[in-house]
C-alpha atoms as a PDB file:
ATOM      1  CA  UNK A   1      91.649  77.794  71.132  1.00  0.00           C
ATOM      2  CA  UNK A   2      90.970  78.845  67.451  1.00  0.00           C
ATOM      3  CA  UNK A   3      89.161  82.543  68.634  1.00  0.00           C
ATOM      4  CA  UNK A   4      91.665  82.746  71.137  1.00  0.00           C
ATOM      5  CA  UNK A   5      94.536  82.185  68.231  1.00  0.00           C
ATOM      6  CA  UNK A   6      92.514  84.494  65.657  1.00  0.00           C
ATOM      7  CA  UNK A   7      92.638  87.305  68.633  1.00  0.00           C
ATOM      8  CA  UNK A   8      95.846  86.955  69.220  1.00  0.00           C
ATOM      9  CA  UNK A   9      96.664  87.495  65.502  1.00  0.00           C
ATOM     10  CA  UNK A  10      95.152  90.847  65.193  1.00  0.00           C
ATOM     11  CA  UNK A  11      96.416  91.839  68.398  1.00  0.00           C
ATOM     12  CA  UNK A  12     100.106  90.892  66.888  1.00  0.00           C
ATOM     13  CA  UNK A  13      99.501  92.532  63.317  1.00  0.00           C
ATOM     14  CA  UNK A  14      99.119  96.135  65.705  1.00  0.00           C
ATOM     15  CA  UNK A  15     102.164  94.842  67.998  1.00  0.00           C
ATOM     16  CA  UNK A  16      99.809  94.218  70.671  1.00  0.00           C
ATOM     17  CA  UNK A  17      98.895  97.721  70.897  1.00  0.00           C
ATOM     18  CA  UNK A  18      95.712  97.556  69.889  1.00  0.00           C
ATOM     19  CA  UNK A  19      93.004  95.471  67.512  1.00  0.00           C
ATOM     20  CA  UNK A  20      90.447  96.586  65.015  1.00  0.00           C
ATOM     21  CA  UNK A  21      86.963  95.971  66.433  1.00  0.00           C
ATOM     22  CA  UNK A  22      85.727  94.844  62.908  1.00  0.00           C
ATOM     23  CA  UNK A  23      88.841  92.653  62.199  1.00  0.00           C
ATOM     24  CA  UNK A  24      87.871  91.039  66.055  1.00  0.00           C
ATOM     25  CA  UNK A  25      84.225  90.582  64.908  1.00  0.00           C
ATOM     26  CA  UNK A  26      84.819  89.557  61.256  1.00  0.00           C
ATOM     27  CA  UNK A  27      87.640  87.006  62.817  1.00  0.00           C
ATOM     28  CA  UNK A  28      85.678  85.585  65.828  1.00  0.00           C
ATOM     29  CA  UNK A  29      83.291  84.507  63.327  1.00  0.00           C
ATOM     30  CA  UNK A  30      85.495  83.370  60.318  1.00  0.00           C
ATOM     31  CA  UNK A  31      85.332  79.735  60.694  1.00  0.00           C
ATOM     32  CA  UNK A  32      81.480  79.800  60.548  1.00  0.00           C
ATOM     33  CA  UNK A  33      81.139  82.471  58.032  1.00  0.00           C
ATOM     34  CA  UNK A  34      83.451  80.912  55.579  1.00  0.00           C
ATOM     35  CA  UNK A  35      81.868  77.533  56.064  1.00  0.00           C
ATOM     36  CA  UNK A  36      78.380  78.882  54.478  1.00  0.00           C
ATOM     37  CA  UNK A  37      77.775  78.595  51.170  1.00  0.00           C
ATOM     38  CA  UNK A  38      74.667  81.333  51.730  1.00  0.00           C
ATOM     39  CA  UNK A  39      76.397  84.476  52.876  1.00  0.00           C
ATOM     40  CA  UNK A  40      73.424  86.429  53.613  1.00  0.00           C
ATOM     41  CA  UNK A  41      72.509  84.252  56.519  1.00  0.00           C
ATOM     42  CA  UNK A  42      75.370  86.784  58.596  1.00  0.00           C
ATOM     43  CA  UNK A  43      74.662  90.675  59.079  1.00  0.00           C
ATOM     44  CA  UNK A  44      77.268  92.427  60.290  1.00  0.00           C
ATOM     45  CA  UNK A  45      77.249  96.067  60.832  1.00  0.00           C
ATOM     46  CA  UNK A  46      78.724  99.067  62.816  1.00  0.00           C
ATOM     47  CA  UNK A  47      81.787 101.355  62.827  1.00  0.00           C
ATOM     48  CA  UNK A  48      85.179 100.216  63.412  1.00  0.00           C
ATOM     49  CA  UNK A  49      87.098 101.436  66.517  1.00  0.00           C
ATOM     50  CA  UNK A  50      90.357 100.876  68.140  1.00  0.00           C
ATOM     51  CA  UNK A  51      90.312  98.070  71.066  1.00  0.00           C
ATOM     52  CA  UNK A  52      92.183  97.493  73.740  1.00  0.00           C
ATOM     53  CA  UNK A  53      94.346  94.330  73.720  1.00  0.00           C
ATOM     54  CA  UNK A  54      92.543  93.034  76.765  1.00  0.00           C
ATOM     55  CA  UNK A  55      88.772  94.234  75.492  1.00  0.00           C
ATOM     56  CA  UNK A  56      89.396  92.503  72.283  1.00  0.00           C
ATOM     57  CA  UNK A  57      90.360  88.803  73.644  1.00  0.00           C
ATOM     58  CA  UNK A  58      87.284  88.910  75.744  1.00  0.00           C
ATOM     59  CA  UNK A  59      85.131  89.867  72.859  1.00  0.00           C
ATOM     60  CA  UNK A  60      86.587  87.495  70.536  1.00  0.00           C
ATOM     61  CA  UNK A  61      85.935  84.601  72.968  1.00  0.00           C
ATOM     62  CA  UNK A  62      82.569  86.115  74.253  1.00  0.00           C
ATOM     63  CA  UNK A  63      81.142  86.020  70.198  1.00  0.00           C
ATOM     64  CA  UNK A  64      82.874  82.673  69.354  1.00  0.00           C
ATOM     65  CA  UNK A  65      80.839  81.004  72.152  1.00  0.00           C
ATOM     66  CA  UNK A  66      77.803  83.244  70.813  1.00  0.00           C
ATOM     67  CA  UNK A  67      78.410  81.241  67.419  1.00  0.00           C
ATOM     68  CA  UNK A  68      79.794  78.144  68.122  1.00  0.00           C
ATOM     69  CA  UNK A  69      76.027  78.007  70.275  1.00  0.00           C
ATOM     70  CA  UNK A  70      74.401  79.483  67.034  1.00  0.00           C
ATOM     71  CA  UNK A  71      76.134  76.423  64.977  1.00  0.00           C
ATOM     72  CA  UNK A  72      74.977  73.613  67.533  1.00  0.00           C
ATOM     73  CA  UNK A  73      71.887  74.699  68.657  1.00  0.00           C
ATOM     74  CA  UNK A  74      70.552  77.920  67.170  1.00  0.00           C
ATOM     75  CA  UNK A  75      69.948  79.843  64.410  1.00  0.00           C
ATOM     76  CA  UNK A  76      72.705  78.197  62.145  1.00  0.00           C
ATOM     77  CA  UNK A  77      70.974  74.783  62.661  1.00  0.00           C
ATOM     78  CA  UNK A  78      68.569  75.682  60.105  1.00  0.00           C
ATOM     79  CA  UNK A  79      68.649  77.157  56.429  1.00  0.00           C
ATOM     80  CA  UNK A  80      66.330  79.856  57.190  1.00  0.00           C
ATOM     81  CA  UNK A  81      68.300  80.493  60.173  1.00  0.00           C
ATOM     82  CA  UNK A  82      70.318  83.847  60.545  1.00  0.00           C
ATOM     83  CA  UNK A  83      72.599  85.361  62.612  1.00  0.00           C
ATOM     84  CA  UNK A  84      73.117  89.749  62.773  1.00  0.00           C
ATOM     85  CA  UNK A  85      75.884  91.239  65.160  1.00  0.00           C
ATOM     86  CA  UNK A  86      75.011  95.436  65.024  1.00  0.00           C
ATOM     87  CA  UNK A  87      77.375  97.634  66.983  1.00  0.00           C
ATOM     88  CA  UNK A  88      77.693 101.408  67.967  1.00  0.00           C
ATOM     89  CA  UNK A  89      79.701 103.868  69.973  1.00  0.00           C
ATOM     90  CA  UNK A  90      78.666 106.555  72.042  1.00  0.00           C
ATOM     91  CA  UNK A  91      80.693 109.042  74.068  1.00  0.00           C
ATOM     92  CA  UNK A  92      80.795 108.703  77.896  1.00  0.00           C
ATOM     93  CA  UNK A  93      81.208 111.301  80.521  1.00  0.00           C
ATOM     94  CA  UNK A  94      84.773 110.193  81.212  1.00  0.00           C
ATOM     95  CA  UNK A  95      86.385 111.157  77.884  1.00  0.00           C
ATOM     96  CA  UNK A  96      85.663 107.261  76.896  1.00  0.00           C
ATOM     97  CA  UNK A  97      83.651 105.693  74.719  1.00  0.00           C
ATOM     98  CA  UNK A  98      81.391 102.542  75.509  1.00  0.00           C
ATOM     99  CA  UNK A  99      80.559  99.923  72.941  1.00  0.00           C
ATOM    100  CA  UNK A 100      77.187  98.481  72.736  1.00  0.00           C
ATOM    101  CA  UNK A 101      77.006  95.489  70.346  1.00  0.00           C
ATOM    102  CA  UNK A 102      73.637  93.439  69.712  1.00  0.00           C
ATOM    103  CA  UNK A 103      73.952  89.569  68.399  1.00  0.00           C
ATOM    104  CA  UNK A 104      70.510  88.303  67.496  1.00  0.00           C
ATOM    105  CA  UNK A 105      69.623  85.283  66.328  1.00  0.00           C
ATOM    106  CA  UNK A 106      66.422  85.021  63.973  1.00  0.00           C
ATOM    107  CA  UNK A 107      64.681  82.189  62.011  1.00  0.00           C
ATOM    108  CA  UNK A 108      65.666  79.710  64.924  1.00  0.00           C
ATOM    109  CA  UNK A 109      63.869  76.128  65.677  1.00  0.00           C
ATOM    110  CA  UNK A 110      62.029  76.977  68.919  1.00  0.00           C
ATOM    111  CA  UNK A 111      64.510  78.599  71.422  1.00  0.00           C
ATOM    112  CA  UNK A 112      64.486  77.251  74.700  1.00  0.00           C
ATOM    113  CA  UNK A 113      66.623  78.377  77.302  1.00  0.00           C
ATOM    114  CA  UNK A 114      69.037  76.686  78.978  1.00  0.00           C
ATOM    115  CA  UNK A 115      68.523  74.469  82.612  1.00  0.00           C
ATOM    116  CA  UNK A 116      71.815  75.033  83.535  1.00  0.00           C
ATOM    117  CA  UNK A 117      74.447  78.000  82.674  1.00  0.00           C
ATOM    118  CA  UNK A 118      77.740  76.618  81.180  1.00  0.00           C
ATOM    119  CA  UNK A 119      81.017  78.082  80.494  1.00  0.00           C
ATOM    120  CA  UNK A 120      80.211  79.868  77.523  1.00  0.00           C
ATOM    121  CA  UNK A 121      77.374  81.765  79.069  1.00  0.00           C
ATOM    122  CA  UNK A 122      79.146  82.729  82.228  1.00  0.00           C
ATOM    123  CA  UNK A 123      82.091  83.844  80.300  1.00  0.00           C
ATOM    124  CA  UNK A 124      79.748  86.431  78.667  1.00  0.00           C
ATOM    125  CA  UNK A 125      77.098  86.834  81.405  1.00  0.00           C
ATOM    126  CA  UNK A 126      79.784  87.237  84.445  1.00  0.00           C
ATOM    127  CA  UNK A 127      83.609  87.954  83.254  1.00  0.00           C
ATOM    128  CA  UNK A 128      82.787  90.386  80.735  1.00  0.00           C
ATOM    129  CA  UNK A 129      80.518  92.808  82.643  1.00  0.00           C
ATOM    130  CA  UNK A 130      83.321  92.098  85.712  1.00  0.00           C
ATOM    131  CA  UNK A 131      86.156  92.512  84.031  1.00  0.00           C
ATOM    132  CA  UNK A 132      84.994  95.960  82.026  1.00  0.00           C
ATOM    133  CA  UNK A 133      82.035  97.057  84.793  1.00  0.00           C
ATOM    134  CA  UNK A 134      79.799  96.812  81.717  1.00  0.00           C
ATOM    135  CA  UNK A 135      76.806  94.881  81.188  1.00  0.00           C
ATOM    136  CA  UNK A 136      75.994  91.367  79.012  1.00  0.00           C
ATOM    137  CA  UNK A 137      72.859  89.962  78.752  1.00  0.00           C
ATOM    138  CA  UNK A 138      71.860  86.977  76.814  1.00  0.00           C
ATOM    139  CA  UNK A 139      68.042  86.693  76.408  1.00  0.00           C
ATOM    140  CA  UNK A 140      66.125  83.284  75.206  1.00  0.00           C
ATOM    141  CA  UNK A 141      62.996  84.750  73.509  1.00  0.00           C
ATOM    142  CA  UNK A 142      60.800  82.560  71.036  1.00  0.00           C
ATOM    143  CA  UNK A 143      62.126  84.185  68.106  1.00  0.00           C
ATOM    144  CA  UNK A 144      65.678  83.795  68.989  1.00  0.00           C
ATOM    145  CA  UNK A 145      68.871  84.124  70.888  1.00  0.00           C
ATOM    146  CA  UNK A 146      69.823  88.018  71.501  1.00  0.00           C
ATOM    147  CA  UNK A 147      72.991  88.970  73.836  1.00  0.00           C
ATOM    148  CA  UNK A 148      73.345  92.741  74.566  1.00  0.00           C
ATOM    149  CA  UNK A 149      76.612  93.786  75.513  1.00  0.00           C
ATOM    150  CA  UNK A 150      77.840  97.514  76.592  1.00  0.00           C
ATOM    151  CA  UNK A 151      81.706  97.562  76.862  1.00  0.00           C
ATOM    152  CA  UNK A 152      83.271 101.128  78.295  1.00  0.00           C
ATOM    153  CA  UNK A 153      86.189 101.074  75.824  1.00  0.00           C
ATOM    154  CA  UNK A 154      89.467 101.473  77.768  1.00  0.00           C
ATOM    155  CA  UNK A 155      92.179 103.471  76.873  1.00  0.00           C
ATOM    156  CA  UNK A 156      94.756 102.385  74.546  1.00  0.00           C
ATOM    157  CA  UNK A 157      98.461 101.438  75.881  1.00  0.00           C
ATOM    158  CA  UNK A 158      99.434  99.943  79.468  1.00  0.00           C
ATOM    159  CA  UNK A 159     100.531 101.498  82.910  1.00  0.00           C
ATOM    160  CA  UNK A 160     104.258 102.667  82.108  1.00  0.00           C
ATOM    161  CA  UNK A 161     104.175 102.614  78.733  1.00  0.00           C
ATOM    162  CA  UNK A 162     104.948 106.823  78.500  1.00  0.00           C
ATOM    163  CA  UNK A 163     107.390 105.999  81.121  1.00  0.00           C
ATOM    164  CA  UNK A 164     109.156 103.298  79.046  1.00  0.00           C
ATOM    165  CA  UNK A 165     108.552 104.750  75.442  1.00  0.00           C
ATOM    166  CA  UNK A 166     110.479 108.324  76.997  1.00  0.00           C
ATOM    167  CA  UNK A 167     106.962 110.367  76.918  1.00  0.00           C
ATOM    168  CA  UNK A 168     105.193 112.132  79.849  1.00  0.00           C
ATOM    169  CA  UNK A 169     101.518 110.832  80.619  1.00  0.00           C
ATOM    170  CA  UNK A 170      99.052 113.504  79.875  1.00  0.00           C
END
């Protein structure tokens, strides 16, 4: 409830028209982040970009059940442990732009993966890549926990909204 709250309050500092992707990021992880006394254990890097209202709620929850997992089981379980989150943009064919973001986990106890998928790694694995026809992937190597995701960035606003705000829709 607490990502889906700290979503919700960038979305309504924009008036829902859109959220900062590094204000989504930087929130999604607040609780953890501000509970470390060692700051350096969190990289977090990448150019900030307008989101969708929709695309950032989905993020938001997809990286708060990235580090709530980091916290219980992962990298975070450990001093030496440390968690990065890298992100870039790149221009599609259709006048869009798709976000790829990288969260990898390093300095981890011995990563095992799971027997069973639970809600956290469906929501990333199956809603995300449904919802935005992109792609997630969450991979359980030795040296850590990496998810890949590649978002196509939808456009800003909401069927009607030229109609209702008096403009014509280019």
């Amino acid at each position: 409830m607490a990502a889906l709250s700290n979503a919700h309050n960038v979305l309504v500092e924009d008036n829902w028209e859109g959220a900062s992707l590094r204000q989504v990021i930087e929130r999604a992880l607040a609780p953890h982040l501000l509970a470390e006394v060692d700051v350096n254990r969190f990289q977090l890097q990448g150019p900030d970009a307008r989101l969708h209202p929709k695309v950032a709620v989905t993020l938001a929850m997809a990286l708060h059940e990235l580090m709530t997992n980091a916290a219980k089981y992962g990298a975070l379980t450990v001093p030496e442990g440390q968690v990065a989150v890298t992100w870039s943009l790149h221009d599609r064919d259709d006048d869009r732009q798709r976000l790829d973001l990288l969260w990898e986990e390093r300095g981890e106890p011995l990563v095992m993966a799971p027997t069973r998928k639970r809600f956290g790694s469906r929501l990333i694995e199956r809603q995300l890549p449904m919802e935005f026809d992109g792609n997630a992937m969450i991979t359980y190597a030795p040296g850590g926990v990496t998810c890949r995701l590649e978002i196509p960035l939808t456009t800003l606003g909401w069927v009607g909204q030229e109609a209702v705000e008096g403009r014509r829709a280019p």
